[in-house]
C-alpha atoms as a PDB file:
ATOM      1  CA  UNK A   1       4.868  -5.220 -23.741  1.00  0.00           C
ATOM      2  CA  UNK A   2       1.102  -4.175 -22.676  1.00  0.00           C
ATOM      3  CA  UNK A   3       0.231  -2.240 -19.929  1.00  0.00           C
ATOM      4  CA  UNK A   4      -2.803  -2.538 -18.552  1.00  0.00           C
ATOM      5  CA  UNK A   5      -4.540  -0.416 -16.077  1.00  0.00           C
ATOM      6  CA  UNK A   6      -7.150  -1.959 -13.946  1.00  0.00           C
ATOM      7  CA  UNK A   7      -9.905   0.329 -12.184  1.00  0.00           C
ATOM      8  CA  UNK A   8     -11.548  -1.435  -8.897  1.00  0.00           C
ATOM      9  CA  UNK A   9     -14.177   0.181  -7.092  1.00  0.00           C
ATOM     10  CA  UNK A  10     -14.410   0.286  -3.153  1.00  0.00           C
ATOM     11  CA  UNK A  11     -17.475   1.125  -2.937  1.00  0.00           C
ATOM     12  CA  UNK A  12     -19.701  -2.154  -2.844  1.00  0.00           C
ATOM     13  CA  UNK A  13     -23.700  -1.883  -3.007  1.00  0.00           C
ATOM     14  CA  UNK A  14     -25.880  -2.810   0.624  1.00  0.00           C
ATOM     15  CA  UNK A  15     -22.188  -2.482   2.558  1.00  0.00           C
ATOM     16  CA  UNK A  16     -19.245  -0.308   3.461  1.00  0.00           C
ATOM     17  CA  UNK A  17     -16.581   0.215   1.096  1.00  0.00           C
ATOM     18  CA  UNK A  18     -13.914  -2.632   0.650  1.00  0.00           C
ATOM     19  CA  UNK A  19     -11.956  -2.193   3.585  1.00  0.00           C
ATOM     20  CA  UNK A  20      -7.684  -2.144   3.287  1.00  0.00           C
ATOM     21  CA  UNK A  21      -7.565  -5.415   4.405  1.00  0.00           C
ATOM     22  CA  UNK A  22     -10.119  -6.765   2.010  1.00  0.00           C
ATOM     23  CA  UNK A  23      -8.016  -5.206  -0.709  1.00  0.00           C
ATOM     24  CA  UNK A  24      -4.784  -6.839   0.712  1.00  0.00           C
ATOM     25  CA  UNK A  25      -6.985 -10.471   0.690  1.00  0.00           C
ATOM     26  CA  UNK A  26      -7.713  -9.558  -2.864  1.00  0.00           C
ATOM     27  CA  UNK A  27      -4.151  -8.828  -3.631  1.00  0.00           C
ATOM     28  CA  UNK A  28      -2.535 -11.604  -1.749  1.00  0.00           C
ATOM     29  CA  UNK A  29      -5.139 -14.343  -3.415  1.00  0.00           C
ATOM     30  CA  UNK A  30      -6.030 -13.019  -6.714  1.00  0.00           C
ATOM     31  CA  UNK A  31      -3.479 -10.429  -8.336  1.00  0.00           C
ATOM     32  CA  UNK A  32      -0.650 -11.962  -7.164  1.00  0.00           C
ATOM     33  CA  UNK A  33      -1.132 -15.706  -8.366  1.00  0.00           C
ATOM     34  CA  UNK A  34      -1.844 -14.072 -11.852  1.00  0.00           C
ATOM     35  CA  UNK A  35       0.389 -11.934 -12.502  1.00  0.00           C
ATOM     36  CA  UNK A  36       3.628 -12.820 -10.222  1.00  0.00           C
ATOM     37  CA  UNK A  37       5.852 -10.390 -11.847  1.00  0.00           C
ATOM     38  CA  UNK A  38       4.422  -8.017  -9.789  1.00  0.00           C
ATOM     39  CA  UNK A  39       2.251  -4.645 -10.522  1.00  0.00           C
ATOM     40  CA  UNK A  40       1.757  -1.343  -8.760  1.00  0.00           C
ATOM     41  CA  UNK A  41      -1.300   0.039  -6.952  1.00  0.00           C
ATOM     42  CA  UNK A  42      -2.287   3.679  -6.440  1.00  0.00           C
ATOM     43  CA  UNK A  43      -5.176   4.657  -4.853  1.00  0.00           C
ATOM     44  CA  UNK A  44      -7.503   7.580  -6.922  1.00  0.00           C
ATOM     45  CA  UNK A  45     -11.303   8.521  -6.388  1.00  0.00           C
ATOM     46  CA  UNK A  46     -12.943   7.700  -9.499  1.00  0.00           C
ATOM     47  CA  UNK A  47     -16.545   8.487 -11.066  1.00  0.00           C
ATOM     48  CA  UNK A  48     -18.460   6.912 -13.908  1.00  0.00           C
ATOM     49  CA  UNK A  49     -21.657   6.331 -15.561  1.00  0.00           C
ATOM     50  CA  UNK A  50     -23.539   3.725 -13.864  1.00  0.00           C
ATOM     51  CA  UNK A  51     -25.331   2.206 -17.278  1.00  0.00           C
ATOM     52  CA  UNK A  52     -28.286   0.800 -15.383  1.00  0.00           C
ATOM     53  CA  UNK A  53     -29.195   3.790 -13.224  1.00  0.00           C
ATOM     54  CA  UNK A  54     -27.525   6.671 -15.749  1.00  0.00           C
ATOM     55  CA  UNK A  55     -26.329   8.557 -12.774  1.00  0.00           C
ATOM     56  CA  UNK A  56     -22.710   9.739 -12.421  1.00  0.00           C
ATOM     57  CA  UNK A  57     -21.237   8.916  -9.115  1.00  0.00           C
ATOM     58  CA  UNK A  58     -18.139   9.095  -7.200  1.00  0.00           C
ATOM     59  CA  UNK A  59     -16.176   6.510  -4.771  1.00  0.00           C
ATOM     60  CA  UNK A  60     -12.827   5.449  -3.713  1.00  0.00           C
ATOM     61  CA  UNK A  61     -10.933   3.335  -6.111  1.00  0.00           C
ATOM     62  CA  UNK A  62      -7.735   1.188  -6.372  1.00  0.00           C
ATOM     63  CA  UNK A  63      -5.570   1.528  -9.751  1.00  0.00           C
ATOM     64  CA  UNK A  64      -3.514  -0.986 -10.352  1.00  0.00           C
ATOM     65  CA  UNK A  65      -0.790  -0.490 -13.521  1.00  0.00           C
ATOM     66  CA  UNK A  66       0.891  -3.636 -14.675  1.00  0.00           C
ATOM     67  CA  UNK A  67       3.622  -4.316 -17.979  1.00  0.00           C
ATOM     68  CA  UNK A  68       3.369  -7.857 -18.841  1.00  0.00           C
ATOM     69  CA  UNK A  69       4.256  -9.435 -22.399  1.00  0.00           C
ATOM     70  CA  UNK A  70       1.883  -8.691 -25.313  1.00  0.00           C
ATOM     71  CA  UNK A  71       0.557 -12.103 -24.754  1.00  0.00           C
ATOM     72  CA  UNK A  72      -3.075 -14.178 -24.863  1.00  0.00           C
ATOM     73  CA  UNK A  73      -1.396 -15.603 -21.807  1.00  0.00           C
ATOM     74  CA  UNK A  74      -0.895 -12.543 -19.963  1.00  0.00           C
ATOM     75  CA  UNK A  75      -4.475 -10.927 -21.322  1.00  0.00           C
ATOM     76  CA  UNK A  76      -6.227 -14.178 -20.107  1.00  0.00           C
ATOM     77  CA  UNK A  77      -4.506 -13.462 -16.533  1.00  0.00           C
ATOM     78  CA  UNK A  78      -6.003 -10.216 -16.424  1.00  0.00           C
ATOM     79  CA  UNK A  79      -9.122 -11.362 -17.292  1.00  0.00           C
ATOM     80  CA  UNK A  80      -9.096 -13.611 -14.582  1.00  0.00           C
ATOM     81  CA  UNK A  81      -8.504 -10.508 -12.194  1.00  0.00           C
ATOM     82  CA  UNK A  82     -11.171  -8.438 -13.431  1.00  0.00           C
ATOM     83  CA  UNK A  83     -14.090 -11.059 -13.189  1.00  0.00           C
ATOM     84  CA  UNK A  84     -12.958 -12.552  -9.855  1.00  0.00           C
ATOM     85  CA  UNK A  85     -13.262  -8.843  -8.762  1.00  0.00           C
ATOM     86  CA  UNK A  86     -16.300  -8.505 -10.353  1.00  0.00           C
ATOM     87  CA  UNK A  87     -17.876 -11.665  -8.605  1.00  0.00           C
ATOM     88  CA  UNK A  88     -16.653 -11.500  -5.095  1.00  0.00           C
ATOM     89  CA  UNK A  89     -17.635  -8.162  -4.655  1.00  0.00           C
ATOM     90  CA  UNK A  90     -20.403  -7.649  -6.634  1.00  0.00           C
ATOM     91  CA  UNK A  91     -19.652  -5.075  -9.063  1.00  0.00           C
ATOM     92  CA  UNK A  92     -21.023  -4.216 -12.375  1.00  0.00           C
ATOM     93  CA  UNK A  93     -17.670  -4.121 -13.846  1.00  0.00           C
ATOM     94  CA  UNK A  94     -13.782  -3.260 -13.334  1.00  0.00           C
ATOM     95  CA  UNK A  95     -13.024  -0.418 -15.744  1.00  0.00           C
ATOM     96  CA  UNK A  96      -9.650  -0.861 -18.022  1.00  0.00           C
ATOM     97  CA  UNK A  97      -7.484   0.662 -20.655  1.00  0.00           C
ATOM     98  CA  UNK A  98      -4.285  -0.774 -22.282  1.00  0.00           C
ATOM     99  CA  UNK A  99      -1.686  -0.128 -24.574  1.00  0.00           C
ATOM    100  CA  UNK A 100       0.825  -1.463 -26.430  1.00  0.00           C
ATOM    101  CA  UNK A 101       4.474  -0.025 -24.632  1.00  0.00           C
ATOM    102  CA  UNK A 102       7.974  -0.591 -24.785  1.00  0.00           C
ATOM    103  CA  UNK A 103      10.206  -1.187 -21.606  1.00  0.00           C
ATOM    104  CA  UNK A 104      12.333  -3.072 -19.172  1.00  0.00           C
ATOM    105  CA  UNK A 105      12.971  -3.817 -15.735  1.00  0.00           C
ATOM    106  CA  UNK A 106      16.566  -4.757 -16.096  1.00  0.00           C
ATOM    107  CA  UNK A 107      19.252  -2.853 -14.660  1.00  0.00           C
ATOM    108  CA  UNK A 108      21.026  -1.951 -17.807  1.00  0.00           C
END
């Protein structure tokens, strides 16, 4: 398996922050359709570099932690996530680490 973690800012340049139902829109549209096997989202406060302005700043942000197969399949879903993020809210990026991981959801 590969989990992924998937760092979404909420705070969005020339507006207020992505509101909860926004992220729910998002969720419901987007994460769900591509990656059905569902995923878990925690909500942190985040800083980073901004690369164009070099300033460190701080803002709300939604984690979301997903184990799918070690797959091109699954890594092109996530993919899909990250830029339709990136494009309907206008962000410079969606910040993400993986690694490889063994585990189940089964029962036994």
């Amino acid at each position: 398996m590969r989990v992924y973690e998937l760092y979404f800012a909420r705070a969005i340049e020339g507006r207020a922050d992505l509101t909860d139902a926004e992220w729910v829109t998002f969720r419901n549209t987007v994460i769900i359709p591509n990656l059905p096997a569902g995923s878990t989202v925690l909500d942190g406060e985040g800083a980073w570099l901004n690369p164009q302005t070099h300033a460190t700043s701080s803002e709300p942000t939604k984690v979301l932690v997903v184990a799918v197969p070690d797959t091109t399949r699954s890594a092109t879903a996530i993919q899909r996530v990250r830029t339709a993020y990136v494009t309907t809210f206008h962000q410079i990026s969606v910040g993400m680490t993986s690694q490889s991981s063994c585990g189940s959801f089964d029962p036994e």
